[in-house]
PDB file of N, CA and C in Angstrom:
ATOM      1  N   UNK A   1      -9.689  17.864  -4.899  1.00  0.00           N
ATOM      2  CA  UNK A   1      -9.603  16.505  -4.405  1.00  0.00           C
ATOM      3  C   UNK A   1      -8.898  15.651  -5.452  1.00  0.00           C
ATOM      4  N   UNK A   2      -8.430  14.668  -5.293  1.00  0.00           N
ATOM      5  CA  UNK A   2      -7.117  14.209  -5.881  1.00  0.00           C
ATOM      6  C   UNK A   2      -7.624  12.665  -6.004  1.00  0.00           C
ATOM      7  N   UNK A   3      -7.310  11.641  -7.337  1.00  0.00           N
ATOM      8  CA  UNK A   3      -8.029  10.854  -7.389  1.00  0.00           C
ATOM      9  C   UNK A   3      -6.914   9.595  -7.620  1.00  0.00           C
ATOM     10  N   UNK A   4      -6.773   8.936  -6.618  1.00  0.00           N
ATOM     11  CA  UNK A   4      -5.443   7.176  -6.487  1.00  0.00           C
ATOM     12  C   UNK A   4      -5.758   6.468  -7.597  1.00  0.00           C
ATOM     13  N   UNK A   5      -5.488   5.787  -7.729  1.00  0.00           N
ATOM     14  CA  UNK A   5      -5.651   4.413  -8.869  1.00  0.00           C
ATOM     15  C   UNK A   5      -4.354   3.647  -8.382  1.00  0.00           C
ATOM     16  N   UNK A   6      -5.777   2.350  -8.545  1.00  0.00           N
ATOM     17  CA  UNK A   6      -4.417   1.472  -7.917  1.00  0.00           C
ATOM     18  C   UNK A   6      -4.816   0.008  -8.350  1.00  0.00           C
ATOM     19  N   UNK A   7      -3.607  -0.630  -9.224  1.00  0.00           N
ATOM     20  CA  UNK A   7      -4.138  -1.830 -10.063  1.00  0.00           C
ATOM     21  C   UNK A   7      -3.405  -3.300  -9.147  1.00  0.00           C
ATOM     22  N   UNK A   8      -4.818  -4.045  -9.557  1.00  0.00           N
ATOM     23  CA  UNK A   8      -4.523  -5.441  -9.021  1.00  0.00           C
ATOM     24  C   UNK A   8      -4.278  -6.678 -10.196  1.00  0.00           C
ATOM     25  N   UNK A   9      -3.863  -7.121 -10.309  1.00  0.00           N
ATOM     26  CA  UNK A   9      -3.354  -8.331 -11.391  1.00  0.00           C
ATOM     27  C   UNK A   9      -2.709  -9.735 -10.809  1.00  0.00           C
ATOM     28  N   UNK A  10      -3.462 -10.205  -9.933  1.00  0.00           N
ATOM     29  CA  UNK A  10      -3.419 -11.505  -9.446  1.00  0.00           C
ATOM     30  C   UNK A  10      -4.095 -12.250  -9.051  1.00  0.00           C
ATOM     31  N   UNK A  11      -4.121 -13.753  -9.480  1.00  0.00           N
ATOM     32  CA  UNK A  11      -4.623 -14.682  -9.227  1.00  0.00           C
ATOM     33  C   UNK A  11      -6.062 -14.663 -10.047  1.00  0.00           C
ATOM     34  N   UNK A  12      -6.073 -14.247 -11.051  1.00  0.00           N
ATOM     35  CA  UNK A  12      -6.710 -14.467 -12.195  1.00  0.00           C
ATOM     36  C   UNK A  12      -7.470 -13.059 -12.386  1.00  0.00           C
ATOM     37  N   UNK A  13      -7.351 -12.204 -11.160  1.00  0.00           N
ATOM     38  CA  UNK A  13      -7.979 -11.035 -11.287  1.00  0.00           C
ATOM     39  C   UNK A  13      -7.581  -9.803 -11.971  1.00  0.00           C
ATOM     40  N   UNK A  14      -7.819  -9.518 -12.635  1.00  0.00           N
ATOM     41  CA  UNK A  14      -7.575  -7.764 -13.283  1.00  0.00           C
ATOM     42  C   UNK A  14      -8.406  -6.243 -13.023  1.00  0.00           C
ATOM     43  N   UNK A  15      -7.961  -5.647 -11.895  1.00  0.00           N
ATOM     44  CA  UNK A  15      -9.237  -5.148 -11.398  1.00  0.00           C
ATOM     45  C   UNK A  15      -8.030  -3.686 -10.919  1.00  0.00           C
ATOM     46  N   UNK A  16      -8.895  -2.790 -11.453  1.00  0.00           N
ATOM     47  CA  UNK A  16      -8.456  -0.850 -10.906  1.00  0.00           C
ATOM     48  C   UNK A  16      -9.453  -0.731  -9.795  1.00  0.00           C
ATOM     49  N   UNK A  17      -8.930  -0.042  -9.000  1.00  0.00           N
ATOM     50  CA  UNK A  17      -9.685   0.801  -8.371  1.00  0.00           C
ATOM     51  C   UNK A  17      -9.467   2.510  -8.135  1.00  0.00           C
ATOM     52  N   UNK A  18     -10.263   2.906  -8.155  1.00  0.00           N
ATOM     53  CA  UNK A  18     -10.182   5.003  -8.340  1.00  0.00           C
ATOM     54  C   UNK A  18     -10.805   5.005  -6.674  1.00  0.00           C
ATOM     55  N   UNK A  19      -9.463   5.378  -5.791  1.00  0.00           N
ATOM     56  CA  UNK A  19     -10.046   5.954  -4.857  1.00  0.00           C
ATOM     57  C   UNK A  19     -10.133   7.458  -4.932  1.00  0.00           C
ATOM     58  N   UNK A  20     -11.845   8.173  -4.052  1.00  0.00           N
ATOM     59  CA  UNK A  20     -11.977   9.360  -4.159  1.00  0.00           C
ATOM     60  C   UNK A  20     -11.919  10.053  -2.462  1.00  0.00           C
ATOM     61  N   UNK A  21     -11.710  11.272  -1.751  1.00  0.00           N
ATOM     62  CA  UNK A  21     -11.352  11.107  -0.703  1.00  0.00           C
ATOM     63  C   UNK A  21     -10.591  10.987  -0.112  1.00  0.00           C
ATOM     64  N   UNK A  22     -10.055  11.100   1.689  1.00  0.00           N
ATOM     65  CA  UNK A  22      -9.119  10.447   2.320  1.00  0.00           C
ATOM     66  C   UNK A  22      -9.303  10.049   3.450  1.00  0.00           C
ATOM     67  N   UNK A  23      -8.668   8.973   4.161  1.00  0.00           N
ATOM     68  CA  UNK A  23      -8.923   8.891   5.246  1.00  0.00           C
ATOM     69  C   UNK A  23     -10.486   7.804   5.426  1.00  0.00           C
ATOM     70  N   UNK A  24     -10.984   7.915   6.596  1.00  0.00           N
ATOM     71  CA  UNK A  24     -12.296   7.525   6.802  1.00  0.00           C
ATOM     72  C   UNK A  24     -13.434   8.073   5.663  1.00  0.00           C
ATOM     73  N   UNK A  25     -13.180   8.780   5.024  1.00  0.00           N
ATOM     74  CA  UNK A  25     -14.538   9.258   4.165  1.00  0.00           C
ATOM     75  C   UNK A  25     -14.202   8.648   3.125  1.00  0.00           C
ATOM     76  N   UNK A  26     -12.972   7.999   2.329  1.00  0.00           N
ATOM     77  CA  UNK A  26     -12.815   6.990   1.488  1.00  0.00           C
ATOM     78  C   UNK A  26     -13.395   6.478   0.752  1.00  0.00           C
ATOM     79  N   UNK A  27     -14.000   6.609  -0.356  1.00  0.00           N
ATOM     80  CA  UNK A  27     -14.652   5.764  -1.417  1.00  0.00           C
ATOM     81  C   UNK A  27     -13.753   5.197  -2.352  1.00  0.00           C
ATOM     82  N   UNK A  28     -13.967   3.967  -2.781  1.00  0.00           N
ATOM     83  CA  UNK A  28     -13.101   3.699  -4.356  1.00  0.00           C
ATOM     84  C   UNK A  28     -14.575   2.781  -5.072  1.00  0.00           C
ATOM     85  N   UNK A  29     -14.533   3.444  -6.141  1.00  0.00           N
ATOM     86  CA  UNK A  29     -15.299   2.541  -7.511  1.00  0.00           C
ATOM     87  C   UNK A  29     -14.258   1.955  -7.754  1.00  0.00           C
ATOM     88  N   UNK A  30     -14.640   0.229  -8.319  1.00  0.00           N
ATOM     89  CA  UNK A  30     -14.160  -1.196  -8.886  1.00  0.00           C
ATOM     90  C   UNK A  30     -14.251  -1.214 -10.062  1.00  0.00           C
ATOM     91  N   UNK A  31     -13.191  -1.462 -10.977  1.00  0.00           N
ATOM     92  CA  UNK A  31     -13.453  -1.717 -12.237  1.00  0.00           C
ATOM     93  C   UNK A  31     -12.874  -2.767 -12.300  1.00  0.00           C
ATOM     94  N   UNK A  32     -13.340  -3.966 -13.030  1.00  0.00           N
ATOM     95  CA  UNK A  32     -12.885  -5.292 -13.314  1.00  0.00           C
ATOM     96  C   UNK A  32     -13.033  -5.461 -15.154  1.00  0.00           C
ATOM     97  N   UNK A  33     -11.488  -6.195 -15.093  1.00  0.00           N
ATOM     98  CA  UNK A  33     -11.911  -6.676 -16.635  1.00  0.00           C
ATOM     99  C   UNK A  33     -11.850  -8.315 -16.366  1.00  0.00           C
ATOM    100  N   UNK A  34     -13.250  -8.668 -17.415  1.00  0.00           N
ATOM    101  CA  UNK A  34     -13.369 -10.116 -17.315  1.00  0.00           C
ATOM    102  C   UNK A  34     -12.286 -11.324 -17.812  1.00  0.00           C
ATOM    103  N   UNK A  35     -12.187 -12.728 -17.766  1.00  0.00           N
ATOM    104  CA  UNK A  35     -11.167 -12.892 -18.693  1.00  0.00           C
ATOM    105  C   UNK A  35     -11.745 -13.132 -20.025  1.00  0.00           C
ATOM    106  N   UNK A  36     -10.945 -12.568 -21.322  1.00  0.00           N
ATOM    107  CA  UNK A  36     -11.270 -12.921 -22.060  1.00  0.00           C
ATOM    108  C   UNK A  36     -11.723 -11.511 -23.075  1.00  0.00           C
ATOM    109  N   UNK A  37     -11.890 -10.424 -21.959  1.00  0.00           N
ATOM    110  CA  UNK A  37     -12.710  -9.326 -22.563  1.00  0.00           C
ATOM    111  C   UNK A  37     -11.578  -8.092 -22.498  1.00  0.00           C
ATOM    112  N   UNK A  38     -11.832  -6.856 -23.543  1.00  0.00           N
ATOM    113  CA  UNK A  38     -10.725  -6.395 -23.313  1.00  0.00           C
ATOM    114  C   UNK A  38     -11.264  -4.542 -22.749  1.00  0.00           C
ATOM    115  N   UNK A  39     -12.346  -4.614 -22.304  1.00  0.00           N
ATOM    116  CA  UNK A  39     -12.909  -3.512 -21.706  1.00  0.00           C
ATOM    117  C   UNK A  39     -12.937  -3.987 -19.931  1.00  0.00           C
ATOM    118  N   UNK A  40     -13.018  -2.703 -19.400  1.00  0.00           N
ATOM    119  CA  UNK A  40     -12.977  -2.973 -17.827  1.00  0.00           C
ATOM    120  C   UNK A  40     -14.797  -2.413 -17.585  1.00  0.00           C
ATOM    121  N   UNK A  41     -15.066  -3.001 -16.516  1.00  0.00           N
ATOM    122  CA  UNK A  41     -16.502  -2.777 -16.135  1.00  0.00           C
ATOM    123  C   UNK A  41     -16.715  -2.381 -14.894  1.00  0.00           C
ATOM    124  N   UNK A  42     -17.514  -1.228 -14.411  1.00  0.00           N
ATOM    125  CA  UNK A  42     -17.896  -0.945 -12.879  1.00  0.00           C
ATOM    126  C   UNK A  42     -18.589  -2.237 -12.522  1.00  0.00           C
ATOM    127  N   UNK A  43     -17.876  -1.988 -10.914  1.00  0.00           N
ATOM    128  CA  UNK A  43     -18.820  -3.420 -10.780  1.00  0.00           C
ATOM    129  C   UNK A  43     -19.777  -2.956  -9.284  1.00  0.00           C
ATOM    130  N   UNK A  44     -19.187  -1.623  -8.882  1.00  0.00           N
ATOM    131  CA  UNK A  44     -19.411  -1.268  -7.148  1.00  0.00           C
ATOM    132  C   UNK A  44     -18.643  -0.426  -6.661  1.00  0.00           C
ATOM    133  N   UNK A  45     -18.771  -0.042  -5.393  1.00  0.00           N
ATOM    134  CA  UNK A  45     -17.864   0.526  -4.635  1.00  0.00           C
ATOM    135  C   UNK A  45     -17.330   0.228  -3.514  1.00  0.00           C
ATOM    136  N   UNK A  46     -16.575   0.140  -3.116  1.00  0.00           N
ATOM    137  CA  UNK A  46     -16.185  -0.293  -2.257  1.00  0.00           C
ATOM    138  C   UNK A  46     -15.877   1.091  -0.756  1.00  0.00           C
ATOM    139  N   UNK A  47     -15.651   1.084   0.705  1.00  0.00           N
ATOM    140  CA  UNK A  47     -15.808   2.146   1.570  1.00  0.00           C
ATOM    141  C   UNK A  47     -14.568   1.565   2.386  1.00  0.00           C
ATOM    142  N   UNK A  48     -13.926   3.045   3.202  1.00  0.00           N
ATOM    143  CA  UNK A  48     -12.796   2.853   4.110  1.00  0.00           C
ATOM    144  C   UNK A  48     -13.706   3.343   5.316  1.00  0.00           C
ATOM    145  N   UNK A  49     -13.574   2.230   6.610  1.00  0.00           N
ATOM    146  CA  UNK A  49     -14.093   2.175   8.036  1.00  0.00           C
ATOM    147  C   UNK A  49     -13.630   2.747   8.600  1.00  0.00           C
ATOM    148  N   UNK A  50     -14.311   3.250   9.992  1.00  0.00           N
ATOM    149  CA  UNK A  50     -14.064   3.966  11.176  1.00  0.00           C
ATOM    150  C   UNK A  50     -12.100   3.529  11.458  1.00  0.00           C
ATOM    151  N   UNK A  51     -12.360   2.358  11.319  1.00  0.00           N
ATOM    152  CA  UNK A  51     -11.259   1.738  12.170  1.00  0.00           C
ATOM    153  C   UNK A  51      -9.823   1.509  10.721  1.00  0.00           C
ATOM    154  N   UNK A  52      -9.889   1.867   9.519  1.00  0.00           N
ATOM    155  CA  UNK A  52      -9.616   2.148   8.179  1.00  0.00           C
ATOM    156  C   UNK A  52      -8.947   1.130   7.577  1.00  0.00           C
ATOM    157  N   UNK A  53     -10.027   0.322   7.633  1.00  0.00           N
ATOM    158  CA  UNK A  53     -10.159  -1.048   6.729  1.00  0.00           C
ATOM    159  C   UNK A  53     -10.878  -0.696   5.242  1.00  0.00           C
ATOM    160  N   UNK A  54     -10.856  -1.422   4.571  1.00  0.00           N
ATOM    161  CA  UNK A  54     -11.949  -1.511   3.530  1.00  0.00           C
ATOM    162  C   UNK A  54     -13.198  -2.596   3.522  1.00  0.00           C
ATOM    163  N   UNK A  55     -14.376  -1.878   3.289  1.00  0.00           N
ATOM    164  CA  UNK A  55     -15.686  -2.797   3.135  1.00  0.00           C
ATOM    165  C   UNK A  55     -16.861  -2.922   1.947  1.00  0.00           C
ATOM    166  N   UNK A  56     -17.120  -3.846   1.303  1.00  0.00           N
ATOM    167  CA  UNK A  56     -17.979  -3.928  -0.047  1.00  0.00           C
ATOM    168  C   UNK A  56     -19.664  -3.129   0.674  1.00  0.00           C
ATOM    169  N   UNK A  57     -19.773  -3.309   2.055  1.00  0.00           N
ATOM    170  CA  UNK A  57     -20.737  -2.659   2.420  1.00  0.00           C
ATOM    171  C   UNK A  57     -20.876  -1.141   3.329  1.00  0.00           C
ATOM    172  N   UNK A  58     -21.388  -0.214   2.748  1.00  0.00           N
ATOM    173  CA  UNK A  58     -21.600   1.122   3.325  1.00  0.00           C
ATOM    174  C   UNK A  58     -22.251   0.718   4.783  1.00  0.00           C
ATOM    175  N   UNK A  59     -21.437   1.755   5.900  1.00  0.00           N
ATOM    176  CA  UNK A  59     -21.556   2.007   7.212  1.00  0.00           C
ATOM    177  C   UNK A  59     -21.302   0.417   7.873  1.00  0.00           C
ATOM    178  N   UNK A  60     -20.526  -0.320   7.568  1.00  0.00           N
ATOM    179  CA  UNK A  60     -20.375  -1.877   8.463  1.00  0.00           C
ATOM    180  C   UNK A  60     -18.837  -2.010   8.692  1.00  0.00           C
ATOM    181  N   UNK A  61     -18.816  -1.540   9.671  1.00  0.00           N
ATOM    182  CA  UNK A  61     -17.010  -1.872  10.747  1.00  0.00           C
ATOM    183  C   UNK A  61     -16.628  -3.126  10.350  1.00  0.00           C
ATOM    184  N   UNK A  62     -15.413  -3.060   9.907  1.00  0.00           N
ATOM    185  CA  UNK A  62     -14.759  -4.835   9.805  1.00  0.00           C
ATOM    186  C   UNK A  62     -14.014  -4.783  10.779  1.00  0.00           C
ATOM    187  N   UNK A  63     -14.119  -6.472  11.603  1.00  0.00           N
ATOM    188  CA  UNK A  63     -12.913  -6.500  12.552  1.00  0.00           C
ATOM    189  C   UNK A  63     -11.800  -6.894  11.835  1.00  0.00           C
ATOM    190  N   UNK A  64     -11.911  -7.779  11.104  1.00  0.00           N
ATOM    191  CA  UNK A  64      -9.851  -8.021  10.440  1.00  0.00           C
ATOM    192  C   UNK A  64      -9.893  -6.973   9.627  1.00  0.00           C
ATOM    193  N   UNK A  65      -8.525  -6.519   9.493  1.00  0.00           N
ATOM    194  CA  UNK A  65      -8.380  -5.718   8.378  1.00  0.00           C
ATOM    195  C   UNK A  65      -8.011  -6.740   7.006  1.00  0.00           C
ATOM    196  N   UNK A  66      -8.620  -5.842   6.171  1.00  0.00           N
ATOM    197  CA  UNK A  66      -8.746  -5.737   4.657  1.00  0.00           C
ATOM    198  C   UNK A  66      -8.024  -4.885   4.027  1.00  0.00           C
ATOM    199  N   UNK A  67      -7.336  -5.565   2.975  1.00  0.00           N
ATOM    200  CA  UNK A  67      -7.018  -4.621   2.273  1.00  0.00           C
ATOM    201  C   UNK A  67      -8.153  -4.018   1.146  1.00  0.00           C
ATOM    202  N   UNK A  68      -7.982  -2.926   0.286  1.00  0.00           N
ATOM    203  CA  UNK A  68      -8.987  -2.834  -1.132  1.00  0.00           C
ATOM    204  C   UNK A  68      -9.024  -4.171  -1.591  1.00  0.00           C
ATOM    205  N   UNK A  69      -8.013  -4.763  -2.081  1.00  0.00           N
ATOM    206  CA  UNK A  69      -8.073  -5.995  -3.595  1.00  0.00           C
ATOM    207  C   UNK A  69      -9.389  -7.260  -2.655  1.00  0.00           C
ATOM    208  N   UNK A  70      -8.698  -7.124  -1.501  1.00  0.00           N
ATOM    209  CA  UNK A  70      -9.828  -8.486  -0.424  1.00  0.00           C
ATOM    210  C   UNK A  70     -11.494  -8.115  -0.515  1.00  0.00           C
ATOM    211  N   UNK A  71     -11.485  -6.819   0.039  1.00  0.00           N
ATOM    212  CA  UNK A  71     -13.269  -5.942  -0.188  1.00  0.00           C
ATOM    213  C   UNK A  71     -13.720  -6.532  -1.571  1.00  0.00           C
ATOM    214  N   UNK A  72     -12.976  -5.980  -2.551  1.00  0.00           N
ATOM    215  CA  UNK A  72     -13.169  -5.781  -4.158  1.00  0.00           C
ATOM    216  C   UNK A  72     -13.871  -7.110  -4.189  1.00  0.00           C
ATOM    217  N   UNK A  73     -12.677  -8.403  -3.783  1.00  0.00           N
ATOM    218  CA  UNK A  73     -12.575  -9.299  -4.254  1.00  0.00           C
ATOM    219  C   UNK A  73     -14.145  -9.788  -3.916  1.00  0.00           C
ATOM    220  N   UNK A  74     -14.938  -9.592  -2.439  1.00  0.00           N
ATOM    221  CA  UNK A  74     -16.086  -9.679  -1.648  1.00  0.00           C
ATOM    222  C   UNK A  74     -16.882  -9.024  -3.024  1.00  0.00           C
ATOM    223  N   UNK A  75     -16.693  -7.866  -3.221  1.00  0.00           N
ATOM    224  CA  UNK A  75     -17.646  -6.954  -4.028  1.00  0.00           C
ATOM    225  C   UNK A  75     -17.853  -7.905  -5.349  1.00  0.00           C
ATOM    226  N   UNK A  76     -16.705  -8.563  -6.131  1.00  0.00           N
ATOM    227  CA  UNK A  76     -17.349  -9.139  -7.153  1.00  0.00           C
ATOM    228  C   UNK A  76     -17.745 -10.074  -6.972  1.00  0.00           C
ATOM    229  N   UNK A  77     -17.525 -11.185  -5.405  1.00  0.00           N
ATOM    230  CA  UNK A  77     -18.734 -12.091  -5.281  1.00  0.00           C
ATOM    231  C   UNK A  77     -19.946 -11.775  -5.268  1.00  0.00           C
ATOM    232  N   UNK A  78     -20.580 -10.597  -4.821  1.00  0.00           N
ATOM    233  CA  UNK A  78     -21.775 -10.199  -4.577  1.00  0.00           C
ATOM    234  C   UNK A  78     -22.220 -10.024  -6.143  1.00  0.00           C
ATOM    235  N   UNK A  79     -21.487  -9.202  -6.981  1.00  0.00           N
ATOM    236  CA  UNK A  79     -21.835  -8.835  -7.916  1.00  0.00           C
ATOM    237  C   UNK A  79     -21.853 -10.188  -8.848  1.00  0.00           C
ATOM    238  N   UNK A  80     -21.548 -11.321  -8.595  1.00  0.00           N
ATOM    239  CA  UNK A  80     -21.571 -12.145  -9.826  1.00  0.00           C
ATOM    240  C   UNK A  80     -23.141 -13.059  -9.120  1.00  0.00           C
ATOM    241  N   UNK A  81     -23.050 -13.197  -7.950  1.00  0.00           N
ATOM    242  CA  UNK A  81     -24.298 -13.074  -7.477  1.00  0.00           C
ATOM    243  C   UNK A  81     -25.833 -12.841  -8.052  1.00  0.00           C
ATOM    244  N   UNK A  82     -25.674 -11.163  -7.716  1.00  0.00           N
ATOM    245  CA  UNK A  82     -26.809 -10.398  -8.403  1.00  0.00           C
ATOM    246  C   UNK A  82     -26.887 -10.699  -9.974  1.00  0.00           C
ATOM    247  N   UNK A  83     -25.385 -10.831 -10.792  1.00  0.00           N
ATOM    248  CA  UNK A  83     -25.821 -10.638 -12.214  1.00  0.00           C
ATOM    249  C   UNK A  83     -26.530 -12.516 -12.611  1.00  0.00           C
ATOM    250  N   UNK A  84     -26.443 -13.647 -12.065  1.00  0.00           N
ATOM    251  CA  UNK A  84     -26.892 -14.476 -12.245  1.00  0.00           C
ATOM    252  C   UNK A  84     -28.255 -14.673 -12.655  1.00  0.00           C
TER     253      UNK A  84
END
């Protein structure tokens, strides 16, 4: 199995993602670096849908499509969330 990486660098964000998988069975772990910091941090995972969108939540169909960086972007709201 063969592992993507695929980097985002906009709009203040700096964030990899390692997709594992293909297709509908799709996983990618989030790594974000903060600003300011010069290590990257798991933050989550993110999942590819029936319909092969991306979603910050396991087994939940999105109707618009998403790209990864949009999910992610969901995933580190949640996560700045929880770390509060």
């Amino acid at each position: 199995m063969s592992i993507r990486r695929m980097k985002y660098k906009k709009n203040g964000f700096d964030m990899l993602c390692r997709v594992h998988g293909s297709g509908e069975y799709s996983e990618a772990t989030i790594l974000i670096k903060l600003q300011g910091e010069d290590k990257y941090i798991i933050i989550g995972e993110i999942y590819k849908t029936t319909n092969l969108n991306w979603t910050h939540q396991k087994g939940v169909n999105q109707i618009n499509k998403k790209s990864w960086h949009d999910s992610a972007k969901d995933l580190y709201a949640v996560f700045q969330k929880e770390a509060a």
